[in-house]
N, C-alpha and C. Protein backbone atom coordinates (compact mmCIF):
# COMPACT_ATOMS: atom_id res chain seq x y z
N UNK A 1 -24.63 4.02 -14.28
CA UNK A 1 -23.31 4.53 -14.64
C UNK A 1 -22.56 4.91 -13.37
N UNK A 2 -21.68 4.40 -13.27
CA UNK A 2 -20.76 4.64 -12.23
C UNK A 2 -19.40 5.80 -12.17
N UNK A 3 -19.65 6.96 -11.36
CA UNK A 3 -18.45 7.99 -11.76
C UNK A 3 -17.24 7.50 -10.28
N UNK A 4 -16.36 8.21 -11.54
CA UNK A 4 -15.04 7.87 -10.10
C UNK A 4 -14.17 9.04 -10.06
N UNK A 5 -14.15 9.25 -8.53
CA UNK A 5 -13.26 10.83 -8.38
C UNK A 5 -12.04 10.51 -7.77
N UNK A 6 -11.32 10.71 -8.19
CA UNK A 6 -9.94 10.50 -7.64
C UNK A 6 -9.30 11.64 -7.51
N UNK A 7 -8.27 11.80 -6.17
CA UNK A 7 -7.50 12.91 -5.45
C UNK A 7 -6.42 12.36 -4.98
N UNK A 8 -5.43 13.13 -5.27
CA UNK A 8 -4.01 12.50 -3.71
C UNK A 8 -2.67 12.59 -5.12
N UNK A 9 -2.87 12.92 -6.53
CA UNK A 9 -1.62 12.80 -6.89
C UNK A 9 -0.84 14.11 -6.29
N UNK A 10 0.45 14.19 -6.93
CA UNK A 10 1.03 15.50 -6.67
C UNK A 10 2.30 15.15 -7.18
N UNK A 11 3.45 16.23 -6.46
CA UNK A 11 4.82 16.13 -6.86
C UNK A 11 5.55 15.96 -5.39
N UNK A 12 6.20 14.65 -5.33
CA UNK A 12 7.17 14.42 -3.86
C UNK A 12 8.36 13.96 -4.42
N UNK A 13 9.58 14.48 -3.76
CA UNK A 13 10.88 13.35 -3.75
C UNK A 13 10.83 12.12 -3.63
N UNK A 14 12.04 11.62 -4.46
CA UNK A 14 12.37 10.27 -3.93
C UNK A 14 12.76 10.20 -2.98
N UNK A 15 11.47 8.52 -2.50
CA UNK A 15 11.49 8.23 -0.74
C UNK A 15 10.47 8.79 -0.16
N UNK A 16 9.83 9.39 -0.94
CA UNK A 16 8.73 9.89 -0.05
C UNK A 16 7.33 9.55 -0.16
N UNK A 17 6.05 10.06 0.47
CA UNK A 17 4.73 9.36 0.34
C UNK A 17 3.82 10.12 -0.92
N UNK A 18 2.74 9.42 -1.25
CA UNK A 18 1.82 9.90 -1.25
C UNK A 18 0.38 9.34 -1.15
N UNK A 19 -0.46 9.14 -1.13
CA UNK A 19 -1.96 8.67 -0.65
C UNK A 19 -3.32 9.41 -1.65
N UNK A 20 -3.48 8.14 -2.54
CA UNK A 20 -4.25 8.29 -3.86
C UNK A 20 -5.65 7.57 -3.18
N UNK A 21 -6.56 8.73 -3.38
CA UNK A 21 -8.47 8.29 -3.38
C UNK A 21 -9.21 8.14 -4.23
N UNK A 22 -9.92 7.57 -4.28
CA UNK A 22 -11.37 7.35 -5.08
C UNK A 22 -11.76 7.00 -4.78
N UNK A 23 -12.94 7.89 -5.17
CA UNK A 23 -14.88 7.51 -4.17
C UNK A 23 -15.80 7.42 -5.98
N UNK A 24 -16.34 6.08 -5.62
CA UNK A 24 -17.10 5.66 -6.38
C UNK A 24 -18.89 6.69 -6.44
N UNK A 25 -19.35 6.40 -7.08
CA UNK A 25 -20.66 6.92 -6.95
C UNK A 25 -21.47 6.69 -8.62
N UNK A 26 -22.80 6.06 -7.76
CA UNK A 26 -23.88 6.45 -8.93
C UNK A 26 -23.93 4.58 -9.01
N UNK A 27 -23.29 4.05 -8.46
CA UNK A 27 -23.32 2.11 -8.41
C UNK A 27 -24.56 1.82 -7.61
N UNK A 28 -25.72 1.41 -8.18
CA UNK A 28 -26.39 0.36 -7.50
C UNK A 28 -26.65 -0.80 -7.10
N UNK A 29 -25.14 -1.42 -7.29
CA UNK A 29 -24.49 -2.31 -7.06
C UNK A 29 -23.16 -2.84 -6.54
N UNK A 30 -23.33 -3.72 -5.78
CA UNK A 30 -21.78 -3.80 -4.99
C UNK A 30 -20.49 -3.61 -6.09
N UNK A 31 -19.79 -2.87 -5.31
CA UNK A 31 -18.31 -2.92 -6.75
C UNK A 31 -17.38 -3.75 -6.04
N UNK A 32 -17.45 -5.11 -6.94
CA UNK A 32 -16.67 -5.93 -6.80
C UNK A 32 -15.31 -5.97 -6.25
N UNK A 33 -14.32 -5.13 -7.52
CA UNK A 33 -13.02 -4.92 -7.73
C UNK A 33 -12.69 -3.27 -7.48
N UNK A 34 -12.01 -3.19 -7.05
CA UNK A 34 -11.60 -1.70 -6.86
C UNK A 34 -9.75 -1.49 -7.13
N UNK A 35 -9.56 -1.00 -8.22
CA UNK A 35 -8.08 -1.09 -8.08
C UNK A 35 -7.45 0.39 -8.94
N UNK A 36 -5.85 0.22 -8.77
CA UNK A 36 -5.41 1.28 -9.77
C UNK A 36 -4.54 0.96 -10.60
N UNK A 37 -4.67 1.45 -11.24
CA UNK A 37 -3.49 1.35 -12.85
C UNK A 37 -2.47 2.22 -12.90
N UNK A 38 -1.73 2.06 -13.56
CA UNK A 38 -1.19 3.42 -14.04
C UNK A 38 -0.10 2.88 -15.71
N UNK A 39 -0.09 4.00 -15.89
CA UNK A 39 -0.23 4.30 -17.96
C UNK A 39 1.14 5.45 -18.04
N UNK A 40 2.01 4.65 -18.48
CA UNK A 40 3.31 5.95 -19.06
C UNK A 40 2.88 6.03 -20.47
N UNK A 41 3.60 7.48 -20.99
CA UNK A 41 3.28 7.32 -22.65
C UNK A 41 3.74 6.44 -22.90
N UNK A 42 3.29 6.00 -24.02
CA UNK A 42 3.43 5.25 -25.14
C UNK A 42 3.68 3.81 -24.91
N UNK A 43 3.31 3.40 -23.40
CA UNK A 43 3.21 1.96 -22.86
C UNK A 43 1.83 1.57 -22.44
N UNK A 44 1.52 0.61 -22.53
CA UNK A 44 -0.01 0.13 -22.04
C UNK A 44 -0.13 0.39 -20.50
N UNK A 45 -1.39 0.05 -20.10
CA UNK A 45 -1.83 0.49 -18.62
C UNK A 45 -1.37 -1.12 -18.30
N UNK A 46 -0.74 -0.65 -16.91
CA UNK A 46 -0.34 -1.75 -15.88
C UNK A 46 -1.04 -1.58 -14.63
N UNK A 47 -1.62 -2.70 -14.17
CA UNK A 47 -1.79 -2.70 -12.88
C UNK A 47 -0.97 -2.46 -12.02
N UNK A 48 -1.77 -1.85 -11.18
CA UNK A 48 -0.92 -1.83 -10.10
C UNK A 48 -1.29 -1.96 -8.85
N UNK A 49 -2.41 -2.00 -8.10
CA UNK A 49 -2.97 -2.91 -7.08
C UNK A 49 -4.42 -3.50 -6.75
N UNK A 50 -5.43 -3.44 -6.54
CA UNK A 50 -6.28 -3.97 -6.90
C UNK A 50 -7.05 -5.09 -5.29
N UNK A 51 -8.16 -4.62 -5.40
CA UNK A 51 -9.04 -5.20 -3.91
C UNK A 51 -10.10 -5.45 -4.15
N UNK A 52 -10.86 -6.42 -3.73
CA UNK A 52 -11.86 -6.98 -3.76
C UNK A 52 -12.88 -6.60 -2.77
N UNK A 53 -14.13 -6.79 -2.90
CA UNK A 53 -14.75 -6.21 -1.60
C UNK A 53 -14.62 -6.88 -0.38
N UNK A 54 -14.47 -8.08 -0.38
CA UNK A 54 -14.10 -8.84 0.68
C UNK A 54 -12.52 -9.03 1.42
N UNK A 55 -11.43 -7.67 0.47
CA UNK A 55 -10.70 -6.98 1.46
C UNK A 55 -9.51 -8.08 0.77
N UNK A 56 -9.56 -9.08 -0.28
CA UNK A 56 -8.13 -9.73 -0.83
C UNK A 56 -7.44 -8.19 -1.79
N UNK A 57 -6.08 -8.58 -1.53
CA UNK A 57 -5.36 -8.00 -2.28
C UNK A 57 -4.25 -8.18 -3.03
N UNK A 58 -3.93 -7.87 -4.45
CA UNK A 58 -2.97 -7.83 -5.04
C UNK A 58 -2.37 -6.85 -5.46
N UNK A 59 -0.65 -7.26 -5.95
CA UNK A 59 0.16 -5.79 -6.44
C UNK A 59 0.91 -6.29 -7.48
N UNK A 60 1.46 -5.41 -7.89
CA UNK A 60 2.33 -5.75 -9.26
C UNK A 60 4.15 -5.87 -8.29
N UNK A 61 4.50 -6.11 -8.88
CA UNK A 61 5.75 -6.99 -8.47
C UNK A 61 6.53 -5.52 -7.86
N UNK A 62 6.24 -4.82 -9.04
CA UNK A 62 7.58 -3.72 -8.66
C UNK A 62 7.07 -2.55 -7.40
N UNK A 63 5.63 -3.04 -6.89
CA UNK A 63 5.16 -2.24 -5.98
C UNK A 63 5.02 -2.96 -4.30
N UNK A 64 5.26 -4.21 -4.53
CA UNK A 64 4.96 -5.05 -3.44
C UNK A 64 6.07 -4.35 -2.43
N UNK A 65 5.41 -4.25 -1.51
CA UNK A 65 6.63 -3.68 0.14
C UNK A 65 6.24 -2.76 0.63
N UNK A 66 6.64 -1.65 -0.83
CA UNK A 66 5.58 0.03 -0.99
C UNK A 66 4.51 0.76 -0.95
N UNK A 67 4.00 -0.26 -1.63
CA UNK A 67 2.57 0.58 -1.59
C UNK A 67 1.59 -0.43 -1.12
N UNK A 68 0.13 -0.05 -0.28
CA UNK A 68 -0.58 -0.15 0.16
C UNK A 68 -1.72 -0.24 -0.09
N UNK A 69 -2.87 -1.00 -0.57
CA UNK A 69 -4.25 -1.08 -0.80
C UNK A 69 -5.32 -0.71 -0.31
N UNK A 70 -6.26 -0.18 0.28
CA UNK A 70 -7.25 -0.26 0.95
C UNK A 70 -8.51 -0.14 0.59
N UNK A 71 -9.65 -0.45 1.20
CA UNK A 71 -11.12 0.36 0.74
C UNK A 71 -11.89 0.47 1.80
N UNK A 72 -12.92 1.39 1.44
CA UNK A 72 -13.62 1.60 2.64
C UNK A 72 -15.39 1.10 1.45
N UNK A 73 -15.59 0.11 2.11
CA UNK A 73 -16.70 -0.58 1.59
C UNK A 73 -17.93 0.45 1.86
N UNK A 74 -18.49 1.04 2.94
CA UNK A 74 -19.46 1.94 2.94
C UNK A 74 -19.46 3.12 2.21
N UNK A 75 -18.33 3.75 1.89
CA UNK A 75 -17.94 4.88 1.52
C UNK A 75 -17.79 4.41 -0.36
N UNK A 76 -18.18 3.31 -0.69
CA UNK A 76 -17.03 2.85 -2.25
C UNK A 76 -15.87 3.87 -2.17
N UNK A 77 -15.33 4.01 -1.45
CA UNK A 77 -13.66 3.85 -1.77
C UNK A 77 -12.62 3.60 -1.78
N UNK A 78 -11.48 3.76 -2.49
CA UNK A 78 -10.66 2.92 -2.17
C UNK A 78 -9.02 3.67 -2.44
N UNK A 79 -8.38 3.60 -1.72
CA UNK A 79 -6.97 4.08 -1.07
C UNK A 79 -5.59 3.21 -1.51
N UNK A 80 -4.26 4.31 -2.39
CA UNK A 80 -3.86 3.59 -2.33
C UNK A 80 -2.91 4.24 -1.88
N UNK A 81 -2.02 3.78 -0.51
CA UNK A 81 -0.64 4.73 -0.17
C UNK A 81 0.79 4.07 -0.46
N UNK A 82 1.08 5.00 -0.84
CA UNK A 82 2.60 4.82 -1.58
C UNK A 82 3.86 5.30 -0.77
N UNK A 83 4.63 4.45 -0.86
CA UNK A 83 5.56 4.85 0.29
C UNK A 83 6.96 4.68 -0.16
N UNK A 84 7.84 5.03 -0.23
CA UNK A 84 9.11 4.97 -0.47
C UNK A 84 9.43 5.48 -2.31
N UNK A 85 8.60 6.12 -2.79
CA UNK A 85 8.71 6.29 -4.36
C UNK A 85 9.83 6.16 -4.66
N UNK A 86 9.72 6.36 -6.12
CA UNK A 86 10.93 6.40 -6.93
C UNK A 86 10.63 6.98 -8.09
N UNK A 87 11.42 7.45 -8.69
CA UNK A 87 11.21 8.59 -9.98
C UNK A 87 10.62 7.63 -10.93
N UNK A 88 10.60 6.42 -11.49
CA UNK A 88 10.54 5.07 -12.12
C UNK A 88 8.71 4.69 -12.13
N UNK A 89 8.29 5.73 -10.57
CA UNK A 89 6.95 5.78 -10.29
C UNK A 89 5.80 6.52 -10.75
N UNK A 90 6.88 7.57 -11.48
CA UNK A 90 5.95 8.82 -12.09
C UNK A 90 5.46 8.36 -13.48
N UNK A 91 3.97 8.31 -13.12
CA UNK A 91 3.07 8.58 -14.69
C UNK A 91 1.65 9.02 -13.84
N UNK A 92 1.09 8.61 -14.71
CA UNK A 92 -0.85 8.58 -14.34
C UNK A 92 -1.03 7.91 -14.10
N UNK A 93 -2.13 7.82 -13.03
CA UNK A 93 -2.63 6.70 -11.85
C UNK A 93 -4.23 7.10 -12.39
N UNK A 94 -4.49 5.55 -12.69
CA UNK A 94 -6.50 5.39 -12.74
C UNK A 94 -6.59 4.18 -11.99
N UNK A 95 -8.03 5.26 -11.30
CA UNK A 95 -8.76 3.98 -10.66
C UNK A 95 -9.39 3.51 -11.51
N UNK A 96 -9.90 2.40 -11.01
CA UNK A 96 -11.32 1.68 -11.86
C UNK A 96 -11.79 0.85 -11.14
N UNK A 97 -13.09 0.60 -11.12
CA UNK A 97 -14.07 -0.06 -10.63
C UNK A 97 -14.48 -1.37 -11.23
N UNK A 98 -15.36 -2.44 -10.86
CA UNK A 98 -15.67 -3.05 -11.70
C UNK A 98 -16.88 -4.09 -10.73
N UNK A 99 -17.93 -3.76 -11.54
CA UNK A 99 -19.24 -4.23 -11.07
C UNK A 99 -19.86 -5.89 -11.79
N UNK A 100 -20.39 -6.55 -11.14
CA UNK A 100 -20.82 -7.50 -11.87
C UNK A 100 -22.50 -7.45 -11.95
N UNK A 101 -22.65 -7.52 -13.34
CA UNK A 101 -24.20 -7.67 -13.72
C UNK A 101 -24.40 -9.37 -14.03
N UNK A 102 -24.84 -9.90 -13.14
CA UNK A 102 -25.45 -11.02 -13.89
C UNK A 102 -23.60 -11.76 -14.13
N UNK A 103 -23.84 -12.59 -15.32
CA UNK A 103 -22.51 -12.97 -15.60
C UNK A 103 -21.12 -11.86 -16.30
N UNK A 104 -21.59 -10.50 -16.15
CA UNK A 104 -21.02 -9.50 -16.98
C UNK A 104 -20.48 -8.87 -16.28
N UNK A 105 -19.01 -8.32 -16.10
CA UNK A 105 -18.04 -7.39 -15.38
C UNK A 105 -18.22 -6.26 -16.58
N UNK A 106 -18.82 -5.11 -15.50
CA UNK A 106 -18.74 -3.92 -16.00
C UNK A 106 -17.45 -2.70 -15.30
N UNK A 107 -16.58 -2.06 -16.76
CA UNK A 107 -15.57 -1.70 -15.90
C UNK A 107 -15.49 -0.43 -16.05
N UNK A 108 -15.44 0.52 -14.89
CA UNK A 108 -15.24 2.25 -15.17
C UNK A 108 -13.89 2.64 -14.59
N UNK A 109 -13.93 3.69 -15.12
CA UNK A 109 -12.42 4.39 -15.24
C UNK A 109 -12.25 5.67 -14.85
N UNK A 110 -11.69 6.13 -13.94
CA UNK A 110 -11.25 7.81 -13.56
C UNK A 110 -10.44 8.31 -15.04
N UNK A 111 -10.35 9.22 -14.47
CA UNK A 111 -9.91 10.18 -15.29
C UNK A 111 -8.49 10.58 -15.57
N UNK A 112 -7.74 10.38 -14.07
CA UNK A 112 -6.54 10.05 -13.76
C UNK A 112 -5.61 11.23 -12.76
N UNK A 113 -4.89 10.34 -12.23
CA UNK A 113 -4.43 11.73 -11.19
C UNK A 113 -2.44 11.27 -11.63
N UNK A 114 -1.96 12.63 -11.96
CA UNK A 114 -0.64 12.41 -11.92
C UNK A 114 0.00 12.88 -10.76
N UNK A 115 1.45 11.56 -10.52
CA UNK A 115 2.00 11.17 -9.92
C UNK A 115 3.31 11.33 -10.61
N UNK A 116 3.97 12.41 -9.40
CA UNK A 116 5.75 12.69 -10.12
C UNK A 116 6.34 12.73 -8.80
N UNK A 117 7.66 11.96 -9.22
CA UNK A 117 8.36 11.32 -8.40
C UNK A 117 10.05 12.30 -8.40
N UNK A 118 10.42 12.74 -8.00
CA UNK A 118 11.36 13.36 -8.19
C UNK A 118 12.94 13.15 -7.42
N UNK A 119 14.15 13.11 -8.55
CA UNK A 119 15.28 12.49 -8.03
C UNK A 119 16.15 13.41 -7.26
């Protein structure tokens, strides 16, 4: 079972930073995928960036420029910095992990850190 701790939301103006963590633990296995989501009420969870262990990365359209991916492979974690917000940015941010067994992607989930963006 794999737990995930995530730190770094808060409350900043628009235009400004912030720098979201999660450290994996309890994987006895490489974690594949390392990425974050984020979930407004009453809308489904959207991606929103997402890394591989071998350091590829993707973003969702409305984040590309802004925000930033990273991981630190020894540590399982993985970083995401946000830069230039916008109020449009504020909901809950989850990480999640995702391990492969065999032919099977196993996927875990934080808990969630909120992110408010202020105009």
């Amino acid at each position: 079972q794999v737990q995930l701790a995530e730190s770094g939301g808060g409350l900043v103006q628009a235009g400004g930073s912030l720098r979201l963590s999660c450290a994996a633990s309890g994987s006895g296995r490489s974690i594949n995928v390392m990425g974050w989501y984020r979930q407004a009420p009453g809308k489904q969870r959207e991606l929103v960036a997402r890394i591989t262990i071998g350091g590829i990365a993707d973003y969702a359209d409305s984040v590309k420029g802004r925000f930033t991916i990273s991981r630190d492979n020894a540590k399982n974690t993985v970083f995401l910095q946000m830069n230039s917000l916008k109020p449009e940015d504020t909901t809950v941010y989850y990480c999640k992990a995702q391990v492969r067994v065999g032919n099977i992607d196993y996927n875990y989930w934080g808990q969630g850190t909120q992110v408010t963006v202020s105009s």
